[in-house]
C-alpha atoms as a PDB file:
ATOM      1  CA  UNK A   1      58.367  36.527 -18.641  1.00  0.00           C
ATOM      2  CA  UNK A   2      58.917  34.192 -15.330  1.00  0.00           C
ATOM      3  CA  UNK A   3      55.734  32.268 -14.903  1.00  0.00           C
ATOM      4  CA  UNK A   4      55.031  31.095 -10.867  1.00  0.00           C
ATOM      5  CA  UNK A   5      54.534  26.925 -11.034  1.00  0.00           C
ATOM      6  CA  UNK A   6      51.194  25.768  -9.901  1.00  0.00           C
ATOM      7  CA  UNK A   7      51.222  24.109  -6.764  1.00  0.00           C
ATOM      8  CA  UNK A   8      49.652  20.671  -6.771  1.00  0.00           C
ATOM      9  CA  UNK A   9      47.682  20.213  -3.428  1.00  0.00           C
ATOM     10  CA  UNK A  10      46.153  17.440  -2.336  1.00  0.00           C
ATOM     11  CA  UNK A  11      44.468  16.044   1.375  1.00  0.00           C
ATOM     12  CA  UNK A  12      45.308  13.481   3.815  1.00  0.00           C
ATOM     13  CA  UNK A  13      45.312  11.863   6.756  1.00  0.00           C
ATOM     14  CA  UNK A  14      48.734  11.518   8.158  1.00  0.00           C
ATOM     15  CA  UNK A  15      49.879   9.777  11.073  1.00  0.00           C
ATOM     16  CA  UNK A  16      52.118  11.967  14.446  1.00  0.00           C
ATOM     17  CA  UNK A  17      55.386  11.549  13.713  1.00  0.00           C
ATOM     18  CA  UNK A  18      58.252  11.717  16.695  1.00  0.00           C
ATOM     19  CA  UNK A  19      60.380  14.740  16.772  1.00  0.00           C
ATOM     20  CA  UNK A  20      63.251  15.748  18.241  1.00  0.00           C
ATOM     21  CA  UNK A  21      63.037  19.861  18.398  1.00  0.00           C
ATOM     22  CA  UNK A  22      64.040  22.985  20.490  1.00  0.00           C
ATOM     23  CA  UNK A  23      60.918  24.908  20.754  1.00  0.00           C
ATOM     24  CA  UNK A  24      61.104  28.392  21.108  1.00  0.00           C
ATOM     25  CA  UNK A  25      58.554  31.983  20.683  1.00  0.00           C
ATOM     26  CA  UNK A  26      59.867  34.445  18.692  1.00  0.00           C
ATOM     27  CA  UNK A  27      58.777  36.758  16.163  1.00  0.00           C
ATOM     28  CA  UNK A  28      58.225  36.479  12.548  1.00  0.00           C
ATOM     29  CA  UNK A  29      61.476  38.983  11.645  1.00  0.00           C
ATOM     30  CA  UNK A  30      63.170  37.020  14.649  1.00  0.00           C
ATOM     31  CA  UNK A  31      62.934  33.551  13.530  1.00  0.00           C
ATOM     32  CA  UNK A  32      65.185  33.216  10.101  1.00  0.00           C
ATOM     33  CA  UNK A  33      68.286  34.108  12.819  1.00  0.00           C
ATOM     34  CA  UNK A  34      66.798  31.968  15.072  1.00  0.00           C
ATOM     35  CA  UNK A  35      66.433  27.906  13.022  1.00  0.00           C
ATOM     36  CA  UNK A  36      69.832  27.587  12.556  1.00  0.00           C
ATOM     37  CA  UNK A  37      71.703  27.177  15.532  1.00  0.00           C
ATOM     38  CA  UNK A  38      67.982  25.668  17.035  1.00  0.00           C
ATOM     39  CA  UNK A  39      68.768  23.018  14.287  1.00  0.00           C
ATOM     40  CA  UNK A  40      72.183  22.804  15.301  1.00  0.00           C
ATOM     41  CA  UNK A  41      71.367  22.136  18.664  1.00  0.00           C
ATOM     42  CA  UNK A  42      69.391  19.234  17.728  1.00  0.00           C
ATOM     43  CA  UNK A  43      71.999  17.736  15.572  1.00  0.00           C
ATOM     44  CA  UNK A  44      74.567  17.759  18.128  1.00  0.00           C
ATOM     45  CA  UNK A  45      72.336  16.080  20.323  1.00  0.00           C
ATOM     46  CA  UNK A  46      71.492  13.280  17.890  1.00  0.00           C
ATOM     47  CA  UNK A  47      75.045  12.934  16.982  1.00  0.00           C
ATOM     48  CA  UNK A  48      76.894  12.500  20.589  1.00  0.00           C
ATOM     49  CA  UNK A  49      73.822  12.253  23.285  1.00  0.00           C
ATOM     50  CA  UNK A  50      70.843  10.284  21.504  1.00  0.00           C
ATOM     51  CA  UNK A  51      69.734   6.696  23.249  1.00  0.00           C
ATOM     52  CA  UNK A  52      71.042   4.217  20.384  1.00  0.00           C
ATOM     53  CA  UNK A  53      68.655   4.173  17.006  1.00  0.00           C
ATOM     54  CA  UNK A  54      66.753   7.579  17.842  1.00  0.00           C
ATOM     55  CA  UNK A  55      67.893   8.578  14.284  1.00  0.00           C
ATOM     56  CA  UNK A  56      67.388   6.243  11.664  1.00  0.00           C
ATOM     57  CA  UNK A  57      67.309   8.887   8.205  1.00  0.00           C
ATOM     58  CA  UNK A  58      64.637  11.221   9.629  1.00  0.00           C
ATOM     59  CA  UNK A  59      64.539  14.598   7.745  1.00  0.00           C
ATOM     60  CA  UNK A  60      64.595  18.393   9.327  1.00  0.00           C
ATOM     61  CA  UNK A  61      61.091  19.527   9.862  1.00  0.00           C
ATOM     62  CA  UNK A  62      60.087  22.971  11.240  1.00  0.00           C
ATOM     63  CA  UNK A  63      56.542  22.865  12.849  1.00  0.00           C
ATOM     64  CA  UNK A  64      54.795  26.528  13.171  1.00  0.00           C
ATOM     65  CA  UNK A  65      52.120  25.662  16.220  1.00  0.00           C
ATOM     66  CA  UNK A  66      50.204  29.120  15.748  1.00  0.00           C
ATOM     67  CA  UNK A  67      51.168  32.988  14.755  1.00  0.00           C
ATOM     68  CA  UNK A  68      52.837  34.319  17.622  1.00  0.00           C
ATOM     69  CA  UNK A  69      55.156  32.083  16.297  1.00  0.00           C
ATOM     70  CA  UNK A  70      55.587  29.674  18.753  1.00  0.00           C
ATOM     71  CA  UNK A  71      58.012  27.022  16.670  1.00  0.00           C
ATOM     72  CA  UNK A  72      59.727  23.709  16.796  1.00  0.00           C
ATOM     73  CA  UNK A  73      62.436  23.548  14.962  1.00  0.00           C
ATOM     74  CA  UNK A  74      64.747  19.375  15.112  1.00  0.00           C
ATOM     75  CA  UNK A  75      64.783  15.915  12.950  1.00  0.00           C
ATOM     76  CA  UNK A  76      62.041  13.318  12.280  1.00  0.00           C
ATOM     77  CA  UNK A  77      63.215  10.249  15.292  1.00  0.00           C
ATOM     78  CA  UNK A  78      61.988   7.275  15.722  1.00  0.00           C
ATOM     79  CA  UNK A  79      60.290   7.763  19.771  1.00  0.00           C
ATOM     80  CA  UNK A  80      60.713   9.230  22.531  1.00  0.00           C
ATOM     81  CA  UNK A  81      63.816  10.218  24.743  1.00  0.00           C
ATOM     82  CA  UNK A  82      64.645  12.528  27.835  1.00  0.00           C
ATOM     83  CA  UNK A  83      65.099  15.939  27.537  1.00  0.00           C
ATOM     84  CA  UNK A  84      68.749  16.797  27.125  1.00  0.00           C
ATOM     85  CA  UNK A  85      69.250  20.688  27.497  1.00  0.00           C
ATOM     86  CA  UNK A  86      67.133  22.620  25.106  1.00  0.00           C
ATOM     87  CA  UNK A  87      66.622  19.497  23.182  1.00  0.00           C
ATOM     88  CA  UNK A  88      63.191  17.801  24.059  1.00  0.00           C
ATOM     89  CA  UNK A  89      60.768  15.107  22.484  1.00  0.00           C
ATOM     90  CA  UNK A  90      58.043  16.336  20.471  1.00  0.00           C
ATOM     91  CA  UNK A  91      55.663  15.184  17.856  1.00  0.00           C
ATOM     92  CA  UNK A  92      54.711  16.579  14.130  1.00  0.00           C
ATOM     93  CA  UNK A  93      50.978  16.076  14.427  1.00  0.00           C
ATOM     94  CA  UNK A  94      48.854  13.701  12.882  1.00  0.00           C
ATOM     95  CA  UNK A  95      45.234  13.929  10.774  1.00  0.00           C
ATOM     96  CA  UNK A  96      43.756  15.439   7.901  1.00  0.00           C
ATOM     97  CA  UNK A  97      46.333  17.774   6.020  1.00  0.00           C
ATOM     98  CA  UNK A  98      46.180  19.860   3.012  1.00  0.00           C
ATOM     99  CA  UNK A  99      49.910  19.540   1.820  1.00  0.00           C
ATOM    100  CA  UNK A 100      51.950  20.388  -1.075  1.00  0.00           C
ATOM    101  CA  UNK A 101      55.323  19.882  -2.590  1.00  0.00           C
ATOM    102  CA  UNK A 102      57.522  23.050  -2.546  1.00  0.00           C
ATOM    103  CA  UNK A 103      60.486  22.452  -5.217  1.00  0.00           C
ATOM    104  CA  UNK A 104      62.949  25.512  -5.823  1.00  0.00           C
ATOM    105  CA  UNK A 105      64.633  28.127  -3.676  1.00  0.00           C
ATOM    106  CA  UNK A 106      63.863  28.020   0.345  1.00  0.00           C
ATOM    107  CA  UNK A 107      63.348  32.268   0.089  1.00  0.00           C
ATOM    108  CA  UNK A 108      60.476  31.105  -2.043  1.00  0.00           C
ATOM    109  CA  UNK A 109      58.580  28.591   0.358  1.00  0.00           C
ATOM    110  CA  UNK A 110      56.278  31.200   1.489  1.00  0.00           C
ATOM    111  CA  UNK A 111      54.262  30.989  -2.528  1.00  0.00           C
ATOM    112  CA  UNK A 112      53.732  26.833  -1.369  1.00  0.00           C
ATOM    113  CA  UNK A 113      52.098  27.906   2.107  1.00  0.00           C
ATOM    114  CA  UNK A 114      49.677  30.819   0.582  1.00  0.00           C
ATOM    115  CA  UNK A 115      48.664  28.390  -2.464  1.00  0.00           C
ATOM    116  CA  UNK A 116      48.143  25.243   0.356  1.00  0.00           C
ATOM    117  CA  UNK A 117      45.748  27.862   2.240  1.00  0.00           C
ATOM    118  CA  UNK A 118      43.858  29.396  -1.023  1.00  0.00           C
ATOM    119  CA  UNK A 119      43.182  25.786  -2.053  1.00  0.00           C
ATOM    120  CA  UNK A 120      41.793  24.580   1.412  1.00  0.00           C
ATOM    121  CA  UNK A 121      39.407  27.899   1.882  1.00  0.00           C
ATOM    122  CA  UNK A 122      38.142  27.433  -1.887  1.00  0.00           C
ATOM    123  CA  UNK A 123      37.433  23.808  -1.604  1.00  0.00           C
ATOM    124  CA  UNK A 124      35.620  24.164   1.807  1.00  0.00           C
ATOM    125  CA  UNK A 125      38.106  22.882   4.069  1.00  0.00           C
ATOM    126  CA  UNK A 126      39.170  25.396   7.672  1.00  0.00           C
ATOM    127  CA  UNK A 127      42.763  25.704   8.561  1.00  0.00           C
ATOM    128  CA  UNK A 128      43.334  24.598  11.761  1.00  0.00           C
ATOM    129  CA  UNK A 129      46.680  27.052  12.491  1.00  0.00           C
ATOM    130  CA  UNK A 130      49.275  24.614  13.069  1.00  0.00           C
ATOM    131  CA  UNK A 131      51.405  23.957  10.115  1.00  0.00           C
ATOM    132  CA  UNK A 132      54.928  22.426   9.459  1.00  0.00           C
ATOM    133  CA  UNK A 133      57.512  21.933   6.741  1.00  0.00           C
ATOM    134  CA  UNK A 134      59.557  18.641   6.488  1.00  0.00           C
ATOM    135  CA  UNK A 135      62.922  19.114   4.170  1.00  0.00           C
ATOM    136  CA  UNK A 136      64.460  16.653   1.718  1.00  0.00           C
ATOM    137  CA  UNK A 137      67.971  16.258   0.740  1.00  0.00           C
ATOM    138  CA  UNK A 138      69.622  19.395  -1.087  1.00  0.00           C
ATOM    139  CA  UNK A 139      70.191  18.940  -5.150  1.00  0.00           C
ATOM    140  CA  UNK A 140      73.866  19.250  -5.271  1.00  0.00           C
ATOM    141  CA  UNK A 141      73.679  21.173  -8.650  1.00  0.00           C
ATOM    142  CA  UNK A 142      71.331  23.558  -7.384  1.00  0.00           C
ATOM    143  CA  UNK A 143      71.394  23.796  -3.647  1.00  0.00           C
ATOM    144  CA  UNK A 144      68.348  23.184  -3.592  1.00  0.00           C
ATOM    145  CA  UNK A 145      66.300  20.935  -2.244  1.00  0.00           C
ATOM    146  CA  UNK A 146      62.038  19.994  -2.317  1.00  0.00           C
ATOM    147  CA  UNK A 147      59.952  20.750   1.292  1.00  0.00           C
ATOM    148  CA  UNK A 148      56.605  19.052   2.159  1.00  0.00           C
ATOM    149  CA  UNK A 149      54.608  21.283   3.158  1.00  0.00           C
ATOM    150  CA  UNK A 150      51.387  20.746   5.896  1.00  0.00           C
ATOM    151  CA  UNK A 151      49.031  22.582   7.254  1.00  0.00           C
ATOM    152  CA  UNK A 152      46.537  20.569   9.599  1.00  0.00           C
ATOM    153  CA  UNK A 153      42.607  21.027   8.681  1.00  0.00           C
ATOM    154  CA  UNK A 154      40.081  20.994  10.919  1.00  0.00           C
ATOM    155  CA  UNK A 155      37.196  17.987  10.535  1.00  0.00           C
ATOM    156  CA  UNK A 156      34.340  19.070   8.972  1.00  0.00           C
END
């Protein structure tokens, strides 16, 4: 018998962190066809149009602003820039986060977000809707690879 991992979450304060994203509304069925060539988008920016040192290591992030969806899907920069094409400056927001480590496959990452909201409502703390996933580097045994999961908290 498979037993699900308890999810270790804990709260912070985190700082806004500069983005470079396409930002799209879709739908919830939409949006798994949808990140990929978003992503791509981004990548070929950073690759052949980014101003000199805009990426410096940053990770992929995907930030979820509220439930329509209305997403943000790029790389972690270091500041600002001009929109190129669909490719436009953003920012991963900052404050007080309830935010766990999700370790295993992606098609899983949905068990992470429901335990990161059952622990905030039973320890008192309100979601505040806007919640984001930044992605390490894939395990190249396995494929895969461990996402940081956020989900912004109202102050109380």
């Amino acid at each position: 018998m498979l037993r699900a991992m308890a999810v270790e979450v804990t709260v912070k304060t985190v700082e806004p962190t500069p983005t470079a994203v396409v930002a799209a509304a879709t739908t919830w069925a939409g949006f798994p066809k949808m990140w990929g060539p978003m992503l791509d988008k981004v990548w070929s920016f950073l690759r052949s149009d980014a101003p000199e040192g805009l990426y410096k290591q940053g990770h992929n992030i995907m930030l979820y602003k509220d439930d329509v969806p209305n997403v943000e899907v790029g790389v972690q920069v270091s500041g600002t820039f001009a929109p190129a094409g669909d490719v436009v400056a953003s920012t991963l927001p900052g404050g007080l986060v309830a935010t766990a480590t999700h370790t295993g496959p992606i098609a899983k990452i949905g068990v992470t977000h429901h335990a990161v909201c059952e622990w905030s409502k039973a320890n008192g703390y309100r979601l505040a809707g806007r919640r984001w996933e930044i992605y390490g580097d894939p395990d190249p045994a396995t494929g895969d690879f461990d996402v940081d999961v956020f989900w912004s908290l109202e102050a109380l």
